[in-house]
Protein backbone atom coordinates (compact mmCIF):
# COMPACT_ATOMS: atom_id res chain seq x y z
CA UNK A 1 -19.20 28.54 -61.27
CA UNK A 2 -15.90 29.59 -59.39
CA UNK A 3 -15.96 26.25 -57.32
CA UNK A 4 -16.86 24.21 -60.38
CA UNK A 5 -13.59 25.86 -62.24
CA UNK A 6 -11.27 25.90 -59.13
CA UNK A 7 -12.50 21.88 -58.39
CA UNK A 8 -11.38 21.26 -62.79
CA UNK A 9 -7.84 23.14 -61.77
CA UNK A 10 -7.55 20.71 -59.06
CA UNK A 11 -8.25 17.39 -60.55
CA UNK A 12 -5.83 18.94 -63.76
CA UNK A 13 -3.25 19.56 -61.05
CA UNK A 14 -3.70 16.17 -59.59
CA UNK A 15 -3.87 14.60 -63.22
CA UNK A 16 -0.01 16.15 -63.73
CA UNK A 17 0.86 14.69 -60.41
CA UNK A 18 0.12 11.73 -61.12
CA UNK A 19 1.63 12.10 -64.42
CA UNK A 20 4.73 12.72 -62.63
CA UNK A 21 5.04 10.00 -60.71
CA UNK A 22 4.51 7.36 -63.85
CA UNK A 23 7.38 9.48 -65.69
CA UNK A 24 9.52 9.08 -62.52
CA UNK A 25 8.82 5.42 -62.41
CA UNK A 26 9.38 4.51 -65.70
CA UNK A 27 12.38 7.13 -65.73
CA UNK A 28 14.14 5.19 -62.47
CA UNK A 29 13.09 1.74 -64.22
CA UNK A 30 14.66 2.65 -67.24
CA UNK A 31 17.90 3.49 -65.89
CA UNK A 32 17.73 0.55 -63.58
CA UNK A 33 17.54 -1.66 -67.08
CA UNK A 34 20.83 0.49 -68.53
CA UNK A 35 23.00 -1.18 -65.42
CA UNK A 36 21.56 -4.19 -65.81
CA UNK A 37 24.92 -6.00 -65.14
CA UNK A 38 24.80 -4.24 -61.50
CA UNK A 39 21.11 -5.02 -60.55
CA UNK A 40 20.32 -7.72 -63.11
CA UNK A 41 17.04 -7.68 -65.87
CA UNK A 42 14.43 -4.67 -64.61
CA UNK A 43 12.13 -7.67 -65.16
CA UNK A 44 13.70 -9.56 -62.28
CA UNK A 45 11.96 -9.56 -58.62
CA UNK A 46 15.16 -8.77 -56.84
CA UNK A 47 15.59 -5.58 -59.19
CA UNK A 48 11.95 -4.63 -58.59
CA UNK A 49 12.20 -4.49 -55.08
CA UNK A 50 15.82 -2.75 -55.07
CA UNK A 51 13.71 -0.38 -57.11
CA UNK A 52 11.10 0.23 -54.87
CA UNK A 53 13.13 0.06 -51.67
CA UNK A 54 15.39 3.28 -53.54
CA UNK A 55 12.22 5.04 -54.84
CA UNK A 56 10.77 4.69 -51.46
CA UNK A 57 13.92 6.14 -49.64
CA UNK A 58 14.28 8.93 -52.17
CA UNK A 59 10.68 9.78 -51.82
CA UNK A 60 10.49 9.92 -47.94
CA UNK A 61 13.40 12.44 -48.14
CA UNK A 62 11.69 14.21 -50.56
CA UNK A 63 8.65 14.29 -48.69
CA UNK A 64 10.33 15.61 -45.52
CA UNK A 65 12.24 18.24 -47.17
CA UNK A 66 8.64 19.77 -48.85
CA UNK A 67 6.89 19.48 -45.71
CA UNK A 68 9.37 21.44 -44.46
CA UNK A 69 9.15 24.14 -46.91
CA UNK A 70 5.66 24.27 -46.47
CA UNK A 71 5.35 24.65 -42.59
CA UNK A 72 7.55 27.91 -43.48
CA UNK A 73 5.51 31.20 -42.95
CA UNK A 74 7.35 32.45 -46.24
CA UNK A 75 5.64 30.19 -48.30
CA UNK A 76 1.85 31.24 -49.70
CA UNK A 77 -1.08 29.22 -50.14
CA UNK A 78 -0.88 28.36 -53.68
CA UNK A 79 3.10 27.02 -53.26
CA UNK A 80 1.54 24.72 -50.28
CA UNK A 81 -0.87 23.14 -52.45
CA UNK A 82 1.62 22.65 -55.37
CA UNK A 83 4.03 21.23 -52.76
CA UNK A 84 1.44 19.62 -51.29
CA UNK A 85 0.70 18.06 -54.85
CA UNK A 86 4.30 16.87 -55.25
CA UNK A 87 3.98 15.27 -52.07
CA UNK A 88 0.92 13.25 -53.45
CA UNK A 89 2.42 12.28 -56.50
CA UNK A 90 5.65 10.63 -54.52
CA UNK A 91 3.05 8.58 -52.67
CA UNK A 92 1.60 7.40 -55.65
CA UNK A 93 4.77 6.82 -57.09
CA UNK A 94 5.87 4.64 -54.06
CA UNK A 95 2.73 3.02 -54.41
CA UNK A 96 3.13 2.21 -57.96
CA UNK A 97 6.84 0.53 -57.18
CA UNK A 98 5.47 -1.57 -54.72
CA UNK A 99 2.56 -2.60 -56.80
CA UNK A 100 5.13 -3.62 -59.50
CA UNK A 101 7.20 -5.85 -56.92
CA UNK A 102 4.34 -7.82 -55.59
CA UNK A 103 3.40 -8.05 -58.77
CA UNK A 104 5.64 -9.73 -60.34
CA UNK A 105 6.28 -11.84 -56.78
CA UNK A 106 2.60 -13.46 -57.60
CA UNK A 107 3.27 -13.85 -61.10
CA UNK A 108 6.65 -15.90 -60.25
CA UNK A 109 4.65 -17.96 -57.75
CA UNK A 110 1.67 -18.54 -59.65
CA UNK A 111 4.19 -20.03 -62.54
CA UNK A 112 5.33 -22.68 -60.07
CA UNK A 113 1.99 -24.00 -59.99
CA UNK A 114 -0.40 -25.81 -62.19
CA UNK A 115 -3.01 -23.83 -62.68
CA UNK A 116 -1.43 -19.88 -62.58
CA UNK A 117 -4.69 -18.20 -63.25
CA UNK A 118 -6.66 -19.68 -60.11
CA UNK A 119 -3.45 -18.88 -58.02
CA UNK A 120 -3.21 -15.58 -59.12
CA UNK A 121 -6.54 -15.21 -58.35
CA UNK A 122 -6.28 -16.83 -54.57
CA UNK A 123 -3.18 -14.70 -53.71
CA UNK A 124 -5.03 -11.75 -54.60
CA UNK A 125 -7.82 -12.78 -51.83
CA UNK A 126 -5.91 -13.57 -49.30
CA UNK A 127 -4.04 -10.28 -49.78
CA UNK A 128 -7.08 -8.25 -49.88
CA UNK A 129 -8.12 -10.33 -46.48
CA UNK A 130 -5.29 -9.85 -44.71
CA UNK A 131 -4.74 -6.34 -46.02
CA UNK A 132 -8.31 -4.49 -45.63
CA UNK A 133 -9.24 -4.97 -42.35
CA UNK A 134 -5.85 -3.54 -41.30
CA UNK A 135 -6.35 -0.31 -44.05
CA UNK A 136 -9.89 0.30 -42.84
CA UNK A 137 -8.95 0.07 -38.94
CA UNK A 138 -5.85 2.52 -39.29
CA UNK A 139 -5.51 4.16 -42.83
CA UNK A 140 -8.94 4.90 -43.53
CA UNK A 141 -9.74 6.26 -39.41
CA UNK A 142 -6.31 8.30 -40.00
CA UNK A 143 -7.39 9.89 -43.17
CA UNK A 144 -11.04 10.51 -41.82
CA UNK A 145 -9.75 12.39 -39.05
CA UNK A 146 -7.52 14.37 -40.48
CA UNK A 147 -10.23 15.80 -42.98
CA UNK A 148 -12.15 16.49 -39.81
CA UNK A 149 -9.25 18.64 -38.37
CA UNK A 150 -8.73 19.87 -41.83
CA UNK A 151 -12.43 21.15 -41.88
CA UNK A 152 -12.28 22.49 -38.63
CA UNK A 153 -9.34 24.47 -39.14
CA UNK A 154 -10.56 26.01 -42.46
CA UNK A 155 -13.69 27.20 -40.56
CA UNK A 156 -11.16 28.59 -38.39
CA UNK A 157 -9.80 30.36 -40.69
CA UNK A 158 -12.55 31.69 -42.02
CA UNK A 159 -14.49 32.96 -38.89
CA UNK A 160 -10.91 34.85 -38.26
CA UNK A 161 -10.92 36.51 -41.20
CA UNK A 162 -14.76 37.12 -41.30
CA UNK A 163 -14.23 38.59 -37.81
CA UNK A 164 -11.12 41.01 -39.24
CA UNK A 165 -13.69 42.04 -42.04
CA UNK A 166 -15.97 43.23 -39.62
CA UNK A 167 -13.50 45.13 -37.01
CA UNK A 168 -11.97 46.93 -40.06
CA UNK A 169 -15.36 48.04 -41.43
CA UNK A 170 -16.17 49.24 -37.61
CA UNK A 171 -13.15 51.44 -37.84
């Protein structure tokens, strides 16, 4: 029952994350449309990718500055997985900018043809083609492995402190 309740405050944590990162989007989006006469229509490709190139830069800075908090020994284990939370949520949030640009890149192309549906439809093929062969190969082996290390270092962790229970209760 403890698992079951500490996996629901984890997928509610994650759910806020991810909550975050929409309100950030729509947030930076929104004030990207107010200076419209600076970066043109929100609706426009060019501002969609000057969106995502500044969401991306902010976020990596971000992203390094958290990591660094959390590789401090000052820091508990409950602030690490919050922090480590926010980190999540940027990714998503980078993800969802670049989503936006290449999606409205294939709707602008698939205009220019005569048949926008079946274009639409092609370009998303090809991208998955070219795309998931490369994610399985490097981003899926990356993220495997680190759960591996992940795992290992949590038993770790937990043989230490088993092994501390024991010496104290010797003493």
């Amino acid at each position: 029952l403890q698992s079951f309740a500490k996996r629901c405050l984890q997928v509610a944590q994650n759910s806020l994350a991810m909550s975050f990162a929409w309100a950030l989007f729509f947030a930076a989006r929104w004030e990207m449309s107010r200076r419209s006469e600076i970066f043109g229509p929100a609706t426009a490709i060019s501002s969609r990718v000057v969106l995502a190139l500044a969401i991306s830069f902010v976020a990596f800075l971000a992203t390094r500055l958290l990591d660094c908090i959390i590789d401090l020994k000052s820091t508990g284990q409950y602030a690490d997985e919050a922090l480590g939370s926010i980190i999540l949520a940027l990714g998503v949030l980078v993800g969802f900018c670049w989503e936006q640009s290449f999606d409205g890149g294939v709707e602008v192309i698939a205009a220019r043809t005569a048949h926008p549906k079946s274009t639409q439809v092609g370009l998303a093929v090809f991208v998955v083609v070219l795309l998931l062969p490369a994610w399985r190969r490097y981003v899926l082996h990356t993220v495997i492995k680190l759960g591996k290390d992940r795992q290992k270092r949590k038993a770790g962790e937990g043989n230490a402190r088993q092994s501390r229970e024991i010496s104290r209760r010797n003493y």
